[in-house]
PDB file of N, CA and C in Angstrom:
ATOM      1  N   UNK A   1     -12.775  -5.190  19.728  1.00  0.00           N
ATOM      2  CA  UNK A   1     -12.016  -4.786  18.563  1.00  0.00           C
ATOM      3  C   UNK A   1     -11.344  -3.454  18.847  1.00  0.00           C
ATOM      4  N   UNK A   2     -10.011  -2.897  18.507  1.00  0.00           N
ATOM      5  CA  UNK A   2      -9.469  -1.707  18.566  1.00  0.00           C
ATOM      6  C   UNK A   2      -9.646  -1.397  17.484  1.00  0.00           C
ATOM      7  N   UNK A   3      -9.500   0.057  17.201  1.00  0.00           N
ATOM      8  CA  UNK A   3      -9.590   1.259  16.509  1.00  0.00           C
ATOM      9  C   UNK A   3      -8.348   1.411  15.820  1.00  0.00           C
ATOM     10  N   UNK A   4      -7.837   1.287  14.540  1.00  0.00           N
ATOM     11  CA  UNK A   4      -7.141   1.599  14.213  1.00  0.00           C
ATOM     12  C   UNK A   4      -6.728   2.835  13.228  1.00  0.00           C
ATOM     13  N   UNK A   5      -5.741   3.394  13.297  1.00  0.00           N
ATOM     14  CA  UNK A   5      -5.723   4.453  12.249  1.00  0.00           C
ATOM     15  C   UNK A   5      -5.037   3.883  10.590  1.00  0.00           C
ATOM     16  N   UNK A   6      -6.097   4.678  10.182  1.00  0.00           N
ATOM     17  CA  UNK A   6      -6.096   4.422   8.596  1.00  0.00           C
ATOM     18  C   UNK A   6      -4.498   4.883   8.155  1.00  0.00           C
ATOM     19  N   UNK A   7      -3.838   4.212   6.661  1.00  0.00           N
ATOM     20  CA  UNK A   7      -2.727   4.372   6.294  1.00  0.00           C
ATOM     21  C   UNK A   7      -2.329   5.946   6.003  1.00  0.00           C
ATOM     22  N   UNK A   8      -1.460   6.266   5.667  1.00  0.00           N
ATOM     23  CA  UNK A   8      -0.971   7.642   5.458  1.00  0.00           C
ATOM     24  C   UNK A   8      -1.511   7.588   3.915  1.00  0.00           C
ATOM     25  N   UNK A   9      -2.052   8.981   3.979  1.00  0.00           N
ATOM     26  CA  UNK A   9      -2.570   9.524   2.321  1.00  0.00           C
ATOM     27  C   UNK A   9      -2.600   9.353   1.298  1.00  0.00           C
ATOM     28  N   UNK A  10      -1.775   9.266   1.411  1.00  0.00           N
ATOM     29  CA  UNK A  10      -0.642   8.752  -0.267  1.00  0.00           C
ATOM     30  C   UNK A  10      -0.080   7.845  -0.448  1.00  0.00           C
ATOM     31  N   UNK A  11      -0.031   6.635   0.664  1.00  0.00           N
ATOM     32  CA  UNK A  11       0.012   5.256   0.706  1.00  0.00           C
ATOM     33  C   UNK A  11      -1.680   4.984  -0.130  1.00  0.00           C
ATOM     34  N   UNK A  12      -2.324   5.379   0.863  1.00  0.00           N
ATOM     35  CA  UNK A  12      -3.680   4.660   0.367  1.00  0.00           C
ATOM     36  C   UNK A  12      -3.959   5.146  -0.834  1.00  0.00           C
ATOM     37  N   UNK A  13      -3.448   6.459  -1.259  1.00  0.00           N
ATOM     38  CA  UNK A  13      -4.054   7.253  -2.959  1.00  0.00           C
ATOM     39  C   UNK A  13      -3.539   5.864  -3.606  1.00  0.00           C
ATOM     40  N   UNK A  14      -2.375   5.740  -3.431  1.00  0.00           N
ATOM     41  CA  UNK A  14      -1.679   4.981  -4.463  1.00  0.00           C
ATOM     42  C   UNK A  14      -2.038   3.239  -4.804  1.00  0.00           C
ATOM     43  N   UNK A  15      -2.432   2.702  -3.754  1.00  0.00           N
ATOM     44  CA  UNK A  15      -2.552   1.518  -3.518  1.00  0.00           C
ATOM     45  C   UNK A  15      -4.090   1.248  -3.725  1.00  0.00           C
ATOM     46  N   UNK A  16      -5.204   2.378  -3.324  1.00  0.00           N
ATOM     47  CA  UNK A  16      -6.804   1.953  -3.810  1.00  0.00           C
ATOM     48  C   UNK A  16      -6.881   2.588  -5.549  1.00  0.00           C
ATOM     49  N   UNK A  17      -6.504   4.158  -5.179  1.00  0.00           N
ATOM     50  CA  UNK A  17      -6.821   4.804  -6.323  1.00  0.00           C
ATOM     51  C   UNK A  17      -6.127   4.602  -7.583  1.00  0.00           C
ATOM     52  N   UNK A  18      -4.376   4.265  -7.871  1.00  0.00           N
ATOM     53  CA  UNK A  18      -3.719   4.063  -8.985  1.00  0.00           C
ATOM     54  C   UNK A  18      -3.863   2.324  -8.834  1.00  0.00           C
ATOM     55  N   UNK A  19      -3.657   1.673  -8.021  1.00  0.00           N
ATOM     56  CA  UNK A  19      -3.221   0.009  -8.155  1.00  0.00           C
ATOM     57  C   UNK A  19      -4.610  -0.620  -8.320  1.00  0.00           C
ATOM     58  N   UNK A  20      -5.443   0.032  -7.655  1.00  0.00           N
ATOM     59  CA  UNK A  20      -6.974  -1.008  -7.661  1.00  0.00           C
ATOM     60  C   UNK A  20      -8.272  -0.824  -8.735  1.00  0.00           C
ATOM     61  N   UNK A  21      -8.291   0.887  -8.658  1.00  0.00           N
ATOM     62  CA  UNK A  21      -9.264   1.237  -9.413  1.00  0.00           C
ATOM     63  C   UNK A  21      -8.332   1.963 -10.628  1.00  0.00           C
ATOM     64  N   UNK A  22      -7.001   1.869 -10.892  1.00  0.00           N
ATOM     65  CA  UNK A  22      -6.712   2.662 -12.307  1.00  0.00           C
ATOM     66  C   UNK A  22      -6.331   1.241 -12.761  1.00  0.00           C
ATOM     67  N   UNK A  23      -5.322   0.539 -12.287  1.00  0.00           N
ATOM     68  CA  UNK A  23      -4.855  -0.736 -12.953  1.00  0.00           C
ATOM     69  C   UNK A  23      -6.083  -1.624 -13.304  1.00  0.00           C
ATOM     70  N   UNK A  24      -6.908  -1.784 -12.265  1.00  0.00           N
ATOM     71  CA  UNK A  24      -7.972  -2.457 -12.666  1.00  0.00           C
ATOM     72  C   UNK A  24      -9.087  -2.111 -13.659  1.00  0.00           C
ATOM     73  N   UNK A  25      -9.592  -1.398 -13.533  1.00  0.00           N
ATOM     74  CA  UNK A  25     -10.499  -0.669 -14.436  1.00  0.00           C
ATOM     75  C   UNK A  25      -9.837  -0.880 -16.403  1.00  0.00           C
ATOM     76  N   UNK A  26      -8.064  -0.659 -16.247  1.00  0.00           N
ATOM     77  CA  UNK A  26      -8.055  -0.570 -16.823  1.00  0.00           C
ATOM     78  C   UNK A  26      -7.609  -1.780 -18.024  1.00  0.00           C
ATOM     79  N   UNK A  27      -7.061  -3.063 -17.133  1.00  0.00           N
ATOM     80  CA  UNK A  27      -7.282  -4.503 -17.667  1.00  0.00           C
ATOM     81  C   UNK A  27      -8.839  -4.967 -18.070  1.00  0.00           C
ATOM     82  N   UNK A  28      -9.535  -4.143 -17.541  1.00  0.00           N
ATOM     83  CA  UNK A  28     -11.060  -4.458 -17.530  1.00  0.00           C
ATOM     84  C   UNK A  28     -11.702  -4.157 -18.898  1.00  0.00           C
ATOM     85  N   UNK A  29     -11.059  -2.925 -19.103  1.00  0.00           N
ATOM     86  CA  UNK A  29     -11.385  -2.171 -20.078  1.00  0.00           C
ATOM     87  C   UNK A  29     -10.825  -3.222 -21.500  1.00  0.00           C
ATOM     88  N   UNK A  30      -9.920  -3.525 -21.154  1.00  0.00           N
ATOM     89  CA  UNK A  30      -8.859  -4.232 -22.246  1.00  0.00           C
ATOM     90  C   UNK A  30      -9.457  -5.413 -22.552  1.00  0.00           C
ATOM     91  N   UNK A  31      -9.176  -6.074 -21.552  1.00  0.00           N
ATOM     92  CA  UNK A  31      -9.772  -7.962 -21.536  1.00  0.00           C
ATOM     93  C   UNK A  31     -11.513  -7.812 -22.279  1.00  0.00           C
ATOM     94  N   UNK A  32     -11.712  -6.485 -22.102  1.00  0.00           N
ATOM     95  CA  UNK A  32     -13.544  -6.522 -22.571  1.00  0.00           C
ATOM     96  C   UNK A  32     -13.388  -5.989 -24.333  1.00  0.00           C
ATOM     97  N   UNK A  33     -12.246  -5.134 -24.250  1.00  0.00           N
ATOM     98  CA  UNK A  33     -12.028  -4.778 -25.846  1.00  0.00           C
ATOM     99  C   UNK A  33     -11.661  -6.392 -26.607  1.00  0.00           C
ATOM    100  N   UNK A  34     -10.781  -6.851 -25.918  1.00  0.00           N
ATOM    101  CA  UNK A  34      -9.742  -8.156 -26.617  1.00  0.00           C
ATOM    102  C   UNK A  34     -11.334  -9.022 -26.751  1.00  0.00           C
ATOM    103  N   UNK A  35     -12.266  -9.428 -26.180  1.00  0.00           N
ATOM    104  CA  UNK A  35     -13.146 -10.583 -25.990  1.00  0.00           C
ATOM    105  C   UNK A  35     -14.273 -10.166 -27.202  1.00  0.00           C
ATOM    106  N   UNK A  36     -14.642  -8.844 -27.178  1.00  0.00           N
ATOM    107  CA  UNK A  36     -15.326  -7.826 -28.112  1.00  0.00           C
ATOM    108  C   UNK A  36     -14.851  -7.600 -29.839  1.00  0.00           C
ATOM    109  N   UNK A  37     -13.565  -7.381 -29.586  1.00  0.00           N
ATOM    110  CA  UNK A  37     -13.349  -7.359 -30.815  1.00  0.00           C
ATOM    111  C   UNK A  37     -12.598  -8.537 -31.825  1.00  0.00           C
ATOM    112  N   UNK A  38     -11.920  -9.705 -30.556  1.00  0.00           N
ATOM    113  CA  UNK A  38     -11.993 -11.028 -31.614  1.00  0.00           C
ATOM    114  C   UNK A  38      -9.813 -10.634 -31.158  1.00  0.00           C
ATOM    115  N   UNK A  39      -9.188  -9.477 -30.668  1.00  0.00           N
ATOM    116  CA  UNK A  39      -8.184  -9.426 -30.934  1.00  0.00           C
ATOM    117  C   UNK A  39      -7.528  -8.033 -30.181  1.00  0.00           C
ATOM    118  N   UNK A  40      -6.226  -8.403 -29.610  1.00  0.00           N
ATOM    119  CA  UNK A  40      -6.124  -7.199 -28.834  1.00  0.00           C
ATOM    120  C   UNK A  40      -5.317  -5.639 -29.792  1.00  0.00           C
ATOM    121  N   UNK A  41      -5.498  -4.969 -28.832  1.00  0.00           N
ATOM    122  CA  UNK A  41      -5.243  -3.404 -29.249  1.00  0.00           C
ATOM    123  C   UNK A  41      -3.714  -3.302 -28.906  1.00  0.00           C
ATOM    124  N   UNK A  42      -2.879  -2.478 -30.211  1.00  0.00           N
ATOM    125  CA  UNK A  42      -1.462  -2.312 -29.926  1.00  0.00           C
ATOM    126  C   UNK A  42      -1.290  -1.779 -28.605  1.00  0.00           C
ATOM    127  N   UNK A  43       0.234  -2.373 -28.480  1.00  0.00           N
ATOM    128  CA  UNK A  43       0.727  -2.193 -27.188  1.00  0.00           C
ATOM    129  C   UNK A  43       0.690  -0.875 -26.771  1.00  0.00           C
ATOM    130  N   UNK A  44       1.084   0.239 -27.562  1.00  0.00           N
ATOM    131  CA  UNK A  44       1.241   1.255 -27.661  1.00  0.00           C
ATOM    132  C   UNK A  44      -0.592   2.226 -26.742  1.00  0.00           C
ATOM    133  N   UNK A  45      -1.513   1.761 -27.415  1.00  0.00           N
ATOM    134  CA  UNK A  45      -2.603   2.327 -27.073  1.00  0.00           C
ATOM    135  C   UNK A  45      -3.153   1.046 -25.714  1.00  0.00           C
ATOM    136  N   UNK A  46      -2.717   0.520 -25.424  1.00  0.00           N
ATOM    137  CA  UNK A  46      -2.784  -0.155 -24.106  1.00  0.00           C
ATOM    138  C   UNK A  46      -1.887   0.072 -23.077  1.00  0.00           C
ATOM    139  N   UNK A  47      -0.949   0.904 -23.573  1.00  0.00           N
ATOM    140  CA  UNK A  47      -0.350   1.643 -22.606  1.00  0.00           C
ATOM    141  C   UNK A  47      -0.700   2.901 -22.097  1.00  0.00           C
ATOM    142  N   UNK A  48      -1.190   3.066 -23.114  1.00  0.00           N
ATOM    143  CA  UNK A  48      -1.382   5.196 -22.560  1.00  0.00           C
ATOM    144  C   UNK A  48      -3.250   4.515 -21.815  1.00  0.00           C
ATOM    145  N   UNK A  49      -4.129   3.207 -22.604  1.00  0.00           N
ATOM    146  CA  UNK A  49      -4.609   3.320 -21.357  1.00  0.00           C
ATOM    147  C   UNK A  49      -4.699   3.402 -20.308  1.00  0.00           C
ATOM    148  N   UNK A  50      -3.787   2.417 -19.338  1.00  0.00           N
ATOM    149  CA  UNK A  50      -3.456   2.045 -18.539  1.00  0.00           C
ATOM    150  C   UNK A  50      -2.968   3.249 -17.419  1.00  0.00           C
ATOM    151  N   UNK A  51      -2.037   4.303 -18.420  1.00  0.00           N
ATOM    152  CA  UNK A  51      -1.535   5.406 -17.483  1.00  0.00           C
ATOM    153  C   UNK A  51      -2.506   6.544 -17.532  1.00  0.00           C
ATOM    154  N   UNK A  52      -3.675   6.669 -18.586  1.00  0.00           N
ATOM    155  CA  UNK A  52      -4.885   7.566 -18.123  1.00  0.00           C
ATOM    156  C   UNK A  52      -5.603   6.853 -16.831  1.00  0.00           C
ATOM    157  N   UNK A  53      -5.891   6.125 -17.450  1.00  0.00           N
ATOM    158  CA  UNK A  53      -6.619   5.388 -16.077  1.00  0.00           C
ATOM    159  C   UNK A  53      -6.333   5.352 -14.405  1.00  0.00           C
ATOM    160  N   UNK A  54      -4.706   5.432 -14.790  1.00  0.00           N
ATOM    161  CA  UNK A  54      -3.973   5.347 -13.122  1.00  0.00           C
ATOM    162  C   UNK A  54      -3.804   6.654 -12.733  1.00  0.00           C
ATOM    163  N   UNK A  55      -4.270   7.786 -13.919  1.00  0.00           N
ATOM    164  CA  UNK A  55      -4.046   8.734 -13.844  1.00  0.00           C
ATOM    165  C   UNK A  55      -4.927   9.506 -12.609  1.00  0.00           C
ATOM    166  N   UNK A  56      -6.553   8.913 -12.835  1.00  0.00           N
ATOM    167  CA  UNK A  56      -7.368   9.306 -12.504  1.00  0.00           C
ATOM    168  C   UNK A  56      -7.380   8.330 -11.407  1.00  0.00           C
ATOM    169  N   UNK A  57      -6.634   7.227 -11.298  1.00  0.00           N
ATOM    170  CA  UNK A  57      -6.833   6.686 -10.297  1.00  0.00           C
ATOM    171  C   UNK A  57      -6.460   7.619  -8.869  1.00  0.00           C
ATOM    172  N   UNK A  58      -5.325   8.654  -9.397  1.00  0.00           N
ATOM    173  CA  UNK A  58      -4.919   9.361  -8.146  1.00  0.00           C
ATOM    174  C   UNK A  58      -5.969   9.933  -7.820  1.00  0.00           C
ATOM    175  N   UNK A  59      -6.669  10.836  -8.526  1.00  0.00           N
ATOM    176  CA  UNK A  59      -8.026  11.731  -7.914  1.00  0.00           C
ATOM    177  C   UNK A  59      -9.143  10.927  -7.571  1.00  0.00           C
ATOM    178  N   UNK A  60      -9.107   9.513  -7.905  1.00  0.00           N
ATOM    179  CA  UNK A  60     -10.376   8.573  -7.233  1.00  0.00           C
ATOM    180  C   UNK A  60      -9.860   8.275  -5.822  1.00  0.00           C
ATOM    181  N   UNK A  61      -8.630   8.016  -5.475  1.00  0.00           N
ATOM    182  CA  UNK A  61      -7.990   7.684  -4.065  1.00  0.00           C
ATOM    183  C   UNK A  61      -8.175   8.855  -3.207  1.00  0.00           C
ATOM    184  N   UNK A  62      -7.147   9.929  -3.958  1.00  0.00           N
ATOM    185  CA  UNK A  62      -8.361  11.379  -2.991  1.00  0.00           C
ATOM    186  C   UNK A  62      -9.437  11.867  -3.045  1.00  0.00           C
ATOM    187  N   UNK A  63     -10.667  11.754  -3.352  1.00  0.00           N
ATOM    188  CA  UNK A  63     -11.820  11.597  -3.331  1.00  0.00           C
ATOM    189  C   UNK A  63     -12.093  10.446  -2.026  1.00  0.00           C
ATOM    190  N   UNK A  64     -11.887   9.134  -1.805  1.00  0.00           N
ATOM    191  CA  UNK A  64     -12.004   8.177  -1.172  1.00  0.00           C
ATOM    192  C   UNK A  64     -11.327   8.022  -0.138  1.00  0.00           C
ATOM    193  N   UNK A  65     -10.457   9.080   0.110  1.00  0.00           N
ATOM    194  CA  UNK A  65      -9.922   9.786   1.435  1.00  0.00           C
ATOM    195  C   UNK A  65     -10.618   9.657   2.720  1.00  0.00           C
ATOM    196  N   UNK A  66     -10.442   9.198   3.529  1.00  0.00           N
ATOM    197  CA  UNK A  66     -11.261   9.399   4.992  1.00  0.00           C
ATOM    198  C   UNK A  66     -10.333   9.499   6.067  1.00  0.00           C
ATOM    199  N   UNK A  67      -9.942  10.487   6.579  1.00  0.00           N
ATOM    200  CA  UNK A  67      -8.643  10.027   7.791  1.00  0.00           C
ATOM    201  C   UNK A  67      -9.331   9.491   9.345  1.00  0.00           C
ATOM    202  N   UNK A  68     -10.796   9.594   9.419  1.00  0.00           N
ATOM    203  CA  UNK A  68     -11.216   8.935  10.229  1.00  0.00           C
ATOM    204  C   UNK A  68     -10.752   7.321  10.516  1.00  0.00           C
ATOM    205  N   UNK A  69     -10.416   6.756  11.528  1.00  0.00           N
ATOM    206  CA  UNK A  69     -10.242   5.426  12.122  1.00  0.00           C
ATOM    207  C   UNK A  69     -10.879   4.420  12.025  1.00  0.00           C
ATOM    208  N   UNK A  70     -11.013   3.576  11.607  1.00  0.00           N
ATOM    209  CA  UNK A  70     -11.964   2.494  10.974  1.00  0.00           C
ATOM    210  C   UNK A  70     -11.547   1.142  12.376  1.00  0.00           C
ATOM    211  N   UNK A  71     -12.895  -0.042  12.349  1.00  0.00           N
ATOM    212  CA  UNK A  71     -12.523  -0.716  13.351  1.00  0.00           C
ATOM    213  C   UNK A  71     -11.541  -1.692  12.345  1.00  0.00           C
ATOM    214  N   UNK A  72     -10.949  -2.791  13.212  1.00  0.00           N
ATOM    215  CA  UNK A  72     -10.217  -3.709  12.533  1.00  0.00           C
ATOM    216  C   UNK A  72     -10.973  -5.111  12.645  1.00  0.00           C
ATOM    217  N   UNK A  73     -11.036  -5.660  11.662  1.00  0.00           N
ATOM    218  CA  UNK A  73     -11.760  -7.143  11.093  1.00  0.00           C
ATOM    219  C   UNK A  73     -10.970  -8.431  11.877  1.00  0.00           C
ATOM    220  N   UNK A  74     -11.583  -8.842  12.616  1.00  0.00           N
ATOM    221  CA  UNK A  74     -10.490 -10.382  13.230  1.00  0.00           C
ATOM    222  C   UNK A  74     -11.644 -11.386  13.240  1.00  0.00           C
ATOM    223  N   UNK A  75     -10.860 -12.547  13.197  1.00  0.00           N
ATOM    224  CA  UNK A  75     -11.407 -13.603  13.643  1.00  0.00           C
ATOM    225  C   UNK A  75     -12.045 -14.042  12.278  1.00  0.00           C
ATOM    226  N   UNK A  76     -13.173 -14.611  12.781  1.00  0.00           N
ATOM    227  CA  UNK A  76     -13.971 -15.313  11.341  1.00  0.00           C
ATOM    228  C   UNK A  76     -14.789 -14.814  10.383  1.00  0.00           C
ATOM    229  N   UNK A  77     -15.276 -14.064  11.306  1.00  0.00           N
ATOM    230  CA  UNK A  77     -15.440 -12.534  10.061  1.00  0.00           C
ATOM    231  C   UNK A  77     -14.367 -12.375   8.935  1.00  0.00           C
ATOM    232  N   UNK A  78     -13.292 -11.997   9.147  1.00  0.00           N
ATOM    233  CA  UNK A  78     -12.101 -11.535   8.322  1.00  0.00           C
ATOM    234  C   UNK A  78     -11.851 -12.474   7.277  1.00  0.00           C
ATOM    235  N   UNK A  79     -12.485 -14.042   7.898  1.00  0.00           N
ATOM    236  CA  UNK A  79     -11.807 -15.280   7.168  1.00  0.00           C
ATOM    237  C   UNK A  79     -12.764 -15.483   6.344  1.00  0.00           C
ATOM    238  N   UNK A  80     -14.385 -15.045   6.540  1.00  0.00           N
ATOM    239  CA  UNK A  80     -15.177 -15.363   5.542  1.00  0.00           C
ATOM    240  C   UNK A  80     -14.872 -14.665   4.211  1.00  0.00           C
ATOM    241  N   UNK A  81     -14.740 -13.122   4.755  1.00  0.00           N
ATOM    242  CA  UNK A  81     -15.033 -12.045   3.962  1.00  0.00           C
ATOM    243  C   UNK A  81     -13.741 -12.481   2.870  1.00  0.00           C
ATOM    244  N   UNK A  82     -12.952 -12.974   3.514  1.00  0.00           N
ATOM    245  CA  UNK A  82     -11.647 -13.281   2.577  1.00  0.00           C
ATOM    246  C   UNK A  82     -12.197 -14.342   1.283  1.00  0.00           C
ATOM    247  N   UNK A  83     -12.888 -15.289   1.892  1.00  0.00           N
ATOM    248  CA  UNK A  83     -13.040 -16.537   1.080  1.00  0.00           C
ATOM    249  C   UNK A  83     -14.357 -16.114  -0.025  1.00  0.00           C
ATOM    250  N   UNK A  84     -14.966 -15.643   0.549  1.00  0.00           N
ATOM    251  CA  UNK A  84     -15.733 -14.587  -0.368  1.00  0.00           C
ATOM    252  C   UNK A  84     -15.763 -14.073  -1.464  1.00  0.00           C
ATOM    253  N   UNK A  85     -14.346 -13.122  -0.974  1.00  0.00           N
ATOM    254  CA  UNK A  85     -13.848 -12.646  -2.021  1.00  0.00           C
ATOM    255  C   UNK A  85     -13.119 -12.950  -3.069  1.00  0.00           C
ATOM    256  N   UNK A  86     -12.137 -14.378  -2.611  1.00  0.00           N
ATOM    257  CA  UNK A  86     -11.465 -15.222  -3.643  1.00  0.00           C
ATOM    258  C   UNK A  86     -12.364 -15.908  -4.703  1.00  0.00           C
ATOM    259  N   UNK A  87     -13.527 -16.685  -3.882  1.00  0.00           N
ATOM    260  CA  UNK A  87     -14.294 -16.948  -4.789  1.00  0.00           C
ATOM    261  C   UNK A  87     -15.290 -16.468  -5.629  1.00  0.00           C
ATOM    262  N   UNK A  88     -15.238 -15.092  -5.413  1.00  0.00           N
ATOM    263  CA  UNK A  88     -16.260 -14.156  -6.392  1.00  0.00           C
ATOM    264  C   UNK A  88     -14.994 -13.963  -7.810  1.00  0.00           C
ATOM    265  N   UNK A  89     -14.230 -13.662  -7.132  1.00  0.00           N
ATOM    266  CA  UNK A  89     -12.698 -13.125  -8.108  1.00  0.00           C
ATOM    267  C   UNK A  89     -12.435 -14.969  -9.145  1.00  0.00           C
ATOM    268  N   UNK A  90     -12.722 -15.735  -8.385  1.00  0.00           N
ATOM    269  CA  UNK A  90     -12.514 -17.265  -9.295  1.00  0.00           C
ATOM    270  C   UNK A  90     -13.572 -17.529 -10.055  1.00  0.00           C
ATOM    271  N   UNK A  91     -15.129 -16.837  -9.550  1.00  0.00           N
ATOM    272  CA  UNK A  91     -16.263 -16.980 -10.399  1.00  0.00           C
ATOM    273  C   UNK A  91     -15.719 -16.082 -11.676  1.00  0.00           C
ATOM    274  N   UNK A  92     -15.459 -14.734 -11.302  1.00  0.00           N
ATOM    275  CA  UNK A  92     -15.333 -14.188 -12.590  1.00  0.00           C
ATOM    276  C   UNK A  92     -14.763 -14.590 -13.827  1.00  0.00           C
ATOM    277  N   UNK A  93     -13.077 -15.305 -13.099  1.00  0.00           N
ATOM    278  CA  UNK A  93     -11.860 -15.475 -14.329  1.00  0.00           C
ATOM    279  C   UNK A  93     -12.720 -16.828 -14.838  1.00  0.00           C
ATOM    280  N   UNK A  94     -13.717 -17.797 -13.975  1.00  0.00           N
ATOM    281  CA  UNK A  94     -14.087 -18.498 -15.210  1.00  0.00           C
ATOM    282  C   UNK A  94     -15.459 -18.046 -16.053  1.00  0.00           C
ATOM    283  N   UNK A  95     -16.114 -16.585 -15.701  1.00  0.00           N
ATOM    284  CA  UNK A  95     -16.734 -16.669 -16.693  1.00  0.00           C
ATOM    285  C   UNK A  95     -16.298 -15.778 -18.225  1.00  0.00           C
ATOM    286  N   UNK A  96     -15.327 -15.144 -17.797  1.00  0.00           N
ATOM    287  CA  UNK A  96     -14.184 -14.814 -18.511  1.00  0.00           C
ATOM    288  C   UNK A  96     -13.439 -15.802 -19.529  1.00  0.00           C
ATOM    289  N   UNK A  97     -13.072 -16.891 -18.408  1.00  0.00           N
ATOM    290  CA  UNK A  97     -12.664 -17.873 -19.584  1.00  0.00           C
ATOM    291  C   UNK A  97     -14.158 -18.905 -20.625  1.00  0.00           C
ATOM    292  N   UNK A  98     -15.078 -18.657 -19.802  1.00  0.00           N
ATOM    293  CA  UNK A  98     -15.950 -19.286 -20.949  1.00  0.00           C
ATOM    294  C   UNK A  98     -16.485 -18.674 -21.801  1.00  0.00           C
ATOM    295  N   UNK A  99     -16.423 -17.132 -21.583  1.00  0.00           N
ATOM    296  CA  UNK A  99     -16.267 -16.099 -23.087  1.00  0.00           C
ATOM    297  C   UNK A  99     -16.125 -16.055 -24.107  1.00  0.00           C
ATOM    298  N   UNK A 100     -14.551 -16.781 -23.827  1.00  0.00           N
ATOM    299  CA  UNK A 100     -13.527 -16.358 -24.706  1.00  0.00           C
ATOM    300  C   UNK A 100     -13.860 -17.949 -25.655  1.00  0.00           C
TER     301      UNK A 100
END
């Protein structure tokens, strides 16, 4: 396996810390209010969640900073971990949909 170097800074702030853990966190937050309370929250206050959340997503991405070199994943390894992950992400949306 080679060594590769990790993305530039502020690629990765933006893409773990605002896209993964602010966007996400913050549909999370929502889809659990909407299922909880029978009905969703104006657009208006689902917006300013969304941009607190991504807000902090920037300082969770720098926090989670490492410029150290990480190895790179090939082969069937890469392919499990993938299928893995689709199907943990397909377990969820249906227990999500049997929630609701």
């Amino acid at each position: 396996m080679e060594l590769i170097a990790r993305p530039r800074k502020w690629l990765f702030v933006f893409v773990v810390g605002v896209l993964l853990w602010g966007g996400g966190t913050a549909l999370s937050v929502t889809l659990l209010n909407w299922y909880l309370a029978g009905r969703l929250d104006s657009p208006w206050s689902i917006a300013v969640r969304f941009v607190i959340f991504m807000i902090g997503g920037i300082f969770f991405g720098r926090f989670m900073w490492t410029p150290r070199p990480r190895k790179l994943t090939a082969g069937k390894a890469a392919i499990v971990r993938f299928v893995l992950f689709i199907g943990a992400m397909l377990a969820l949306v249906y227990l999500l949909w049997k929630m609701r």
